[in-house]
C-alpha atoms as a PDB file:
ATOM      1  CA  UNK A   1      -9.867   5.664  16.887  1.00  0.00           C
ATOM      2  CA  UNK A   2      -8.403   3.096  14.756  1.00  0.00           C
ATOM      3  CA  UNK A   3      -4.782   2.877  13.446  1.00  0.00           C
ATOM      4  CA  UNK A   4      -3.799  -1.061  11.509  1.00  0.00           C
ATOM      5  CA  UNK A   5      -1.152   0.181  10.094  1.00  0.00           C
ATOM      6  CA  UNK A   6       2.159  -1.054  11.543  1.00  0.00           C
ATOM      7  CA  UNK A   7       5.422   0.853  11.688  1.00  0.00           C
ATOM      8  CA  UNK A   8       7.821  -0.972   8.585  1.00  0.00           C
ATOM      9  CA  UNK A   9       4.718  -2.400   7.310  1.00  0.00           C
ATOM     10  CA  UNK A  10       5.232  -1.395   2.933  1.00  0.00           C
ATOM     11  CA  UNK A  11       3.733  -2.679  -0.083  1.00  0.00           C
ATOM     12  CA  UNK A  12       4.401  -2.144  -3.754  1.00  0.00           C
ATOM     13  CA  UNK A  13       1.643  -1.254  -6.107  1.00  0.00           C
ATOM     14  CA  UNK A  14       1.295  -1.161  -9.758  1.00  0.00           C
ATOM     15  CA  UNK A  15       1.990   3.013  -9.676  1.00  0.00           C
ATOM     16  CA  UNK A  16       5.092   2.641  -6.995  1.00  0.00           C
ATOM     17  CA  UNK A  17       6.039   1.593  -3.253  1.00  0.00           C
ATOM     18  CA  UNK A  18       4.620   2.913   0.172  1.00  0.00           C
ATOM     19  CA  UNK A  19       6.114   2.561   3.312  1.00  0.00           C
ATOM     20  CA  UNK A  20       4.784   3.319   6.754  1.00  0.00           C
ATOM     21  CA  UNK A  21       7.352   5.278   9.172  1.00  0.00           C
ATOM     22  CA  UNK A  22       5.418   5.908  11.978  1.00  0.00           C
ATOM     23  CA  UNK A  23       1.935   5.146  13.172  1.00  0.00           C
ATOM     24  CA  UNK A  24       0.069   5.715  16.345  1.00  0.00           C
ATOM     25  CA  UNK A  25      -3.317   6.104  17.352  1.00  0.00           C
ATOM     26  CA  UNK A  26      -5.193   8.742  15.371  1.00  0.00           C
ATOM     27  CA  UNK A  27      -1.950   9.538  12.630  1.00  0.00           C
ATOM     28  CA  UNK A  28      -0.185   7.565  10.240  1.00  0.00           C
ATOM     29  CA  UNK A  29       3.200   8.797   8.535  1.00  0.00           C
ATOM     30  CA  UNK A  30       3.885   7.509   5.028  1.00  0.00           C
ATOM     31  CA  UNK A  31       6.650   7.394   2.526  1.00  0.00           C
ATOM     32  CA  UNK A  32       5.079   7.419  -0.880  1.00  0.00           C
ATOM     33  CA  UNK A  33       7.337   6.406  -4.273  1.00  0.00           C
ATOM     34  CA  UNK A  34       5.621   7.129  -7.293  1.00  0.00           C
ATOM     35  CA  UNK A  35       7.018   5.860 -10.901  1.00  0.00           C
ATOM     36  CA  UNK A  36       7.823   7.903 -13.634  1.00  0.00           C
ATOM     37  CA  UNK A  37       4.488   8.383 -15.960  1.00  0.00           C
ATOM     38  CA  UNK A  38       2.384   6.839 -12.947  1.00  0.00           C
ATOM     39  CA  UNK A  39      -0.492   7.760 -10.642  1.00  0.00           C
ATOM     40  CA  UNK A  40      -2.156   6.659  -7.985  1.00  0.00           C
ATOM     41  CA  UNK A  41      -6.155   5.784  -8.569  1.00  0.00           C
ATOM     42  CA  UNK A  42      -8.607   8.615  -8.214  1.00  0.00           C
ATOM     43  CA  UNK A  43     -10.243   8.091  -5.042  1.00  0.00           C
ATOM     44  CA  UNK A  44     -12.035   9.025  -1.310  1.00  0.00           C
ATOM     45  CA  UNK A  45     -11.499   8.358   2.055  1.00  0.00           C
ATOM     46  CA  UNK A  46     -14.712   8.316   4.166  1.00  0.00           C
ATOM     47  CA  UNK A  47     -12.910   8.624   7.928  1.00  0.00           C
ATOM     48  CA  UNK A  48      -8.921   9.518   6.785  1.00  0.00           C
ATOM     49  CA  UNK A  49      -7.739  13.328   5.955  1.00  0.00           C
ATOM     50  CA  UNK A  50      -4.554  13.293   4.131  1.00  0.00           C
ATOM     51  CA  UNK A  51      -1.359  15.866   3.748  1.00  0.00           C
ATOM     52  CA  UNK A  52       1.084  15.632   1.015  1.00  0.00           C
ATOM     53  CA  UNK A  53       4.256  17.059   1.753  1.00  0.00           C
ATOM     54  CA  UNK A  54       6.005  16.598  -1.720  1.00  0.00           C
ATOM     55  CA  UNK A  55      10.043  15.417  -1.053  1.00  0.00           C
ATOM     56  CA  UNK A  56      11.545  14.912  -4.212  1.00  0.00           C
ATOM     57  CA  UNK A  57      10.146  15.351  -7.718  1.00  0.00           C
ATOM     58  CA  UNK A  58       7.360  16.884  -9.073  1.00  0.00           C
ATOM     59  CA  UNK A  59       3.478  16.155 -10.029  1.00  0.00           C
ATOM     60  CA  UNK A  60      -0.122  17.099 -10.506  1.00  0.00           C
ATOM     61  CA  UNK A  61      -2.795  16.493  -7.613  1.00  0.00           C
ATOM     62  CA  UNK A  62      -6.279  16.509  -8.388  1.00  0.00           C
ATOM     63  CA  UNK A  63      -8.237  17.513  -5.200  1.00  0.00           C
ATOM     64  CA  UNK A  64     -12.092  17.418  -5.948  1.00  0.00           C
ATOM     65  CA  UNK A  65     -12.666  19.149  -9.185  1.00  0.00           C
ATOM     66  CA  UNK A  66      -9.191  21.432  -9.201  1.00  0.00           C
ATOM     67  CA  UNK A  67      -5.680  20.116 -10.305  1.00  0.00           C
ATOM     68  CA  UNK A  68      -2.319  21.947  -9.444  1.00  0.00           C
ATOM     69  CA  UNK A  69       1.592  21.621 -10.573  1.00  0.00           C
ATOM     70  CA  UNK A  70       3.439  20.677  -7.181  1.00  0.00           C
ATOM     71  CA  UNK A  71       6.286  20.582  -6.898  1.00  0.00           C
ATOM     72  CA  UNK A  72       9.761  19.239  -3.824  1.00  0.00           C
ATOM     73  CA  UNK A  73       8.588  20.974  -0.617  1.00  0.00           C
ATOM     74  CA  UNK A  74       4.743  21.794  -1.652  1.00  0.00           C
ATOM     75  CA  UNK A  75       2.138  20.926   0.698  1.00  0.00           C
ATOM     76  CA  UNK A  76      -1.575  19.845   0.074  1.00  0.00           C
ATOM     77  CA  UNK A  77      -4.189  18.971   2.242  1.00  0.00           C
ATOM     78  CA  UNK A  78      -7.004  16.647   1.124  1.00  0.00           C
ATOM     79  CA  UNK A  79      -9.903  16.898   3.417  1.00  0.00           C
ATOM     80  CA  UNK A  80     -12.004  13.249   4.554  1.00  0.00           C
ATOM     81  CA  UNK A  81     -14.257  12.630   1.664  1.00  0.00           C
ATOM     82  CA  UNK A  82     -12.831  14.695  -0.870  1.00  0.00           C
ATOM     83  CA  UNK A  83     -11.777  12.962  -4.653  1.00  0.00           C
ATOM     84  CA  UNK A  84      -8.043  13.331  -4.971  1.00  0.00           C
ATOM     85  CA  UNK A  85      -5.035  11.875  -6.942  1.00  0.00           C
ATOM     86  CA  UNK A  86      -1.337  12.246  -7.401  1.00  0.00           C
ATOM     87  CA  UNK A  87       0.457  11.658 -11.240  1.00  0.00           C
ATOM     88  CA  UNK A  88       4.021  11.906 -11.438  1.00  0.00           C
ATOM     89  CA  UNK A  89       4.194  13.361 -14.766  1.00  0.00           C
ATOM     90  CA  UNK A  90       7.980  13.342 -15.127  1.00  0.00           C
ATOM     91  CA  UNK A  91      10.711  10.831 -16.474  1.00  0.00           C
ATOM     92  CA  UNK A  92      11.826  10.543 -13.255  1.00  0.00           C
ATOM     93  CA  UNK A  93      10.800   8.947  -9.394  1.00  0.00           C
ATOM     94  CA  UNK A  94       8.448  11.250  -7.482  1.00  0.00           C
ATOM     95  CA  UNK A  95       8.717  10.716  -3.551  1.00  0.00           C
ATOM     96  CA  UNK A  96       5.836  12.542  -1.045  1.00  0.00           C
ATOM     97  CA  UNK A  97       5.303  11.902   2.689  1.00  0.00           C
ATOM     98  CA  UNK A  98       1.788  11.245   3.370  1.00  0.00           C
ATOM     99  CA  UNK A  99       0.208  12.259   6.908  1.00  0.00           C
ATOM    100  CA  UNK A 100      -2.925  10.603   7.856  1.00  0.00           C
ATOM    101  CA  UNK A 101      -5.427  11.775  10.102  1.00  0.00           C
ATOM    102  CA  UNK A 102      -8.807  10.827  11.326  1.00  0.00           C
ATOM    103  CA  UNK A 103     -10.667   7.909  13.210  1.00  0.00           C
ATOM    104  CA  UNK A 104     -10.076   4.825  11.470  1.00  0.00           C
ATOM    105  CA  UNK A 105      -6.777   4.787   9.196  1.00  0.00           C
ATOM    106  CA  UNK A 106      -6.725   1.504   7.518  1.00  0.00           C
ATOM    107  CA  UNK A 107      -6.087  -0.068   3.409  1.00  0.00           C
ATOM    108  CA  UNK A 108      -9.901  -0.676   3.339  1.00  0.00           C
ATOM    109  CA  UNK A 109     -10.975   3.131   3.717  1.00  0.00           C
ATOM    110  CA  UNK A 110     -10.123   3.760  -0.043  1.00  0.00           C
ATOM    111  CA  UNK A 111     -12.938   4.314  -2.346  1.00  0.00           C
ATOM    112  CA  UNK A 112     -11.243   4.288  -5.669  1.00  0.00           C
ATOM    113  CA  UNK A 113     -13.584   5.908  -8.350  1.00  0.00           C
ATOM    114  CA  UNK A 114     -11.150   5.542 -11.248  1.00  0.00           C
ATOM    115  CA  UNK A 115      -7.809   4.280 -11.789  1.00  0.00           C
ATOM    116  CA  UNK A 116      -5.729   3.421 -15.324  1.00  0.00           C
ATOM    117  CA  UNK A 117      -4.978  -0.243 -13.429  1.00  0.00           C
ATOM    118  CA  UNK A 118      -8.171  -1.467 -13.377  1.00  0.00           C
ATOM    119  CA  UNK A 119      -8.401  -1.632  -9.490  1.00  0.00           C
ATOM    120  CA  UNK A 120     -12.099  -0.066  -9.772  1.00  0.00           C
END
């Protein structure tokens, strides 16, 4: 099992900010800011399951083929391989922790398949 994410480590992205609050061998705990109107790209993750534990806001996940309204203290779980997406479709910030699981948890295991940003 792999883990390169560092605890503090953060980025900002063209849909929001992540932070990482905790990471250890086999999990990684993230804090996930999402801009009004934005979403993350439509992707996979071939060795990462993920749960979404919505904190503040509201949104619509895509997981495979099925989307759903979610909204502060929904859960989702997105299985390892499975398409998925999260749109804050709101005028206002959309926060969700983000619990990863699985064998290797690292920035490269994202398989983006389509994304308004042009990160495809």
């Amino acid at each position: 099992m792999t883990t390169t994410y560092q605890k503090g480590a953060s980025d900002n992205r063209p849909w929001g900010t992540w932070e990482v609050l905790e990471s250890s061998t086999g999990y990684c705990v993230k804090k996930i800011c999402v801009k009004p109107h934005a979403q993350l790209s439509l992707q996979l993750h071939h060795h990462r399951a993920e749960h979404w534990i919505i904190a503040d806001g509201r949104a619509i996940v895509t997981i495979g083929d099925k989307k759903i309204n979610v909204k502060k203290d929904d859960a989702v779980y997105i299985p390892v391989e499975t398409k998925h997406r999260i749109e804050n479709d709101s005028d206002k910030e959309m926060t969700f922790i983000e619990v990863q699981t699985g064998d290797l948890l690292d920035e490269d295991d994202i398989v983006r398949l389509e994304d308004i940003y042009g990160r495809v």
